[in-house]
Protein backbone atom coordinates (compact mmCIF):
# COMPACT_ATOMS: atom_id res chain seq x y z
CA UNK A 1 20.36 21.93 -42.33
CA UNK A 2 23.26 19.60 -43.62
CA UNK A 3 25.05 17.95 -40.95
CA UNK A 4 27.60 15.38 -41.35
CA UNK A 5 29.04 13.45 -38.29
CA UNK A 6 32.13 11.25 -38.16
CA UNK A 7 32.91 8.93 -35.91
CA UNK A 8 35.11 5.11 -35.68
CA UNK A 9 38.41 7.05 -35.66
CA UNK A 10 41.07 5.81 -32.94
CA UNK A 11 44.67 4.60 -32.18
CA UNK A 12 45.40 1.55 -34.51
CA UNK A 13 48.93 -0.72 -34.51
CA UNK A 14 50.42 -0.83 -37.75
CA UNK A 15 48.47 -3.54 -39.73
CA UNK A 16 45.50 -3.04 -38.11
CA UNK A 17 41.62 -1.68 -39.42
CA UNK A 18 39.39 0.45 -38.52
CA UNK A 19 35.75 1.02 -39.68
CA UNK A 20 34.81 4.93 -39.85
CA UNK A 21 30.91 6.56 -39.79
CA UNK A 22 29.92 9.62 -41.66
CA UNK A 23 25.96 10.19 -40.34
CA UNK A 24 24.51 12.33 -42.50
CA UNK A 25 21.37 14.83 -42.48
CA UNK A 26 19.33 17.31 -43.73
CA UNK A 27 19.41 16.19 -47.29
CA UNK A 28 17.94 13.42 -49.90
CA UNK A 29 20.87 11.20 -49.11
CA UNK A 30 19.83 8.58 -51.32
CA UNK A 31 18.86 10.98 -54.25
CA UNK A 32 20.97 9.78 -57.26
CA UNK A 33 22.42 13.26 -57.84
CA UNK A 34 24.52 13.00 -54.47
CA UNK A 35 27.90 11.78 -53.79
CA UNK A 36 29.90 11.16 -51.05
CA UNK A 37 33.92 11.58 -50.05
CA UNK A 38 36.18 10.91 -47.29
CA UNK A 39 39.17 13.42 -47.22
CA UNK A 40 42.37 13.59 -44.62
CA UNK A 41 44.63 15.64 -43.93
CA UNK A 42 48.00 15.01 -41.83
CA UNK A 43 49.59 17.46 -40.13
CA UNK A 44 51.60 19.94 -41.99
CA UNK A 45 50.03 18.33 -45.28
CA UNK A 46 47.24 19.67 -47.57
CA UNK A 47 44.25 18.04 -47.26
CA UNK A 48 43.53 14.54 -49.60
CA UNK A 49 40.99 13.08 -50.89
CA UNK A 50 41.06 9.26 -50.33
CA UNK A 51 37.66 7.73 -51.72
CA UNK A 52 34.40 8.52 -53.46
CA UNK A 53 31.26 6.62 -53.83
CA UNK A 54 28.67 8.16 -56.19
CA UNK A 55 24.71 7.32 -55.04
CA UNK A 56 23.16 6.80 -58.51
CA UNK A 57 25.42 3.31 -59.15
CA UNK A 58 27.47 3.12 -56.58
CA UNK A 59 30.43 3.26 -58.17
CA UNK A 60 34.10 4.19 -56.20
CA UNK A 61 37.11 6.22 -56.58
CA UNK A 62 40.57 5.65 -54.53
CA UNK A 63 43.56 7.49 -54.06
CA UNK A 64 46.73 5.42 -54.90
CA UNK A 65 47.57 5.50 -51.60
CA UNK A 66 44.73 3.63 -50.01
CA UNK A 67 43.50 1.84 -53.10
CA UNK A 68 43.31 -2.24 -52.27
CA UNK A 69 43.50 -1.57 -48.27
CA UNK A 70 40.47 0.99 -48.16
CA UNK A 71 36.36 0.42 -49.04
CA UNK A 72 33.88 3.32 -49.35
CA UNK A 73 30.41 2.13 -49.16
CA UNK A 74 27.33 3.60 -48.28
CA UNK A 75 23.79 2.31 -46.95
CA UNK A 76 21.07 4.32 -47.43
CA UNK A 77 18.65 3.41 -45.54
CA UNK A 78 20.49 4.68 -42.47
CA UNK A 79 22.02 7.74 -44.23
CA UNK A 80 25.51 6.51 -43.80
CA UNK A 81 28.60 6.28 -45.82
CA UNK A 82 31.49 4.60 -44.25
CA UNK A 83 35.20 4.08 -45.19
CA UNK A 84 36.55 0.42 -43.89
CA UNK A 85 40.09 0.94 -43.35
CA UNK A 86 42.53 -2.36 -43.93
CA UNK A 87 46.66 -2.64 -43.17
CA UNK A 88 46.96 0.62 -41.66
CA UNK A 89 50.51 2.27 -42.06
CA UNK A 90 51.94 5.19 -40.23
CA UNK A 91 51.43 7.33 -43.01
CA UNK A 92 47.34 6.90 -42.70
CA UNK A 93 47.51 9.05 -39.63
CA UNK A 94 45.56 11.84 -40.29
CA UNK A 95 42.09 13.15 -39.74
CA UNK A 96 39.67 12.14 -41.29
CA UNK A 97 36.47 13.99 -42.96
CA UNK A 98 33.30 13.30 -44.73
CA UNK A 99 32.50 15.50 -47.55
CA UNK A 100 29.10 16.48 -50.19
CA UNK A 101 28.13 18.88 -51.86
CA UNK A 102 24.59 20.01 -51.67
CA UNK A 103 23.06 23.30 -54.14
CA UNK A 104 26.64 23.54 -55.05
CA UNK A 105 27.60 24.25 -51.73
CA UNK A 106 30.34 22.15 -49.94
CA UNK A 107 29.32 20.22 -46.55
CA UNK A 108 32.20 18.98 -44.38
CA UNK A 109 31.99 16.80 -40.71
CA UNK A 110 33.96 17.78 -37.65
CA UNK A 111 36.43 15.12 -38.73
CA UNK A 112 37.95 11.80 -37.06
CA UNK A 113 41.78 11.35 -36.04
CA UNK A 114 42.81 7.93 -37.11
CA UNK A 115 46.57 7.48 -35.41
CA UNK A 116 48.34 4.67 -36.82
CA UNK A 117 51.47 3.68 -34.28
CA UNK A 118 53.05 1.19 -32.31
């Protein structure tokens, strides 16, 4: 079956990175007709979706928000798709979930909290 599991999230100061994992499974990761999404969601706030990388040219999406401090980038050969995370603010605290979609259904990880604070 599809699995997808996150890990890298953390406590982070203000200005500070971090690198997340999405491990995925059970599915042609590589096959060009697969893409790949990190979504948060802060408390109290609907859920967002922050980046996309598409498999057949590896092209990427960004909200506004994170676009220019966040990278999406996957490697295949390890089934992985990660989200490098750069000048952190307070307002990046959220959790933080890997997303496909596989026979039109939709595939989600347990999720990551990434706290941003001093």
């Amino acid at each position: 079956q599809v699995q997808l599991v996150e890990s890298g999230g953390g406590l982070v100061q203000p200005g500070g990175s971090l690198r997340l994992s999405c491990a995925a499974s059970g599915f042609a990761f590589s096959n060009s007709m697969y893409f790949m999404r990190w979504y948060r969601q802060a408390p109290g706030k609907e859920r967002e979706l922050v980046a996309t990388i598409t498999t057949i040219d590896g092209s990427t999406n960004y909200a506004a928000a994170v676009k220019d401090r966040f990278t999406i980038s996957r490697d295949n050969a390890n089934n992985t798709v990660y989200l490098y995370m750069n000048s952190l603010k307070p307002e990046d605290t959220a959790v933080y979930s890997c997303n496909t979609v596989v026979v039109g259904i939709d595939y989600w990880g347990q999720g990551t909290q990434v706290t941003v604070s001093s």
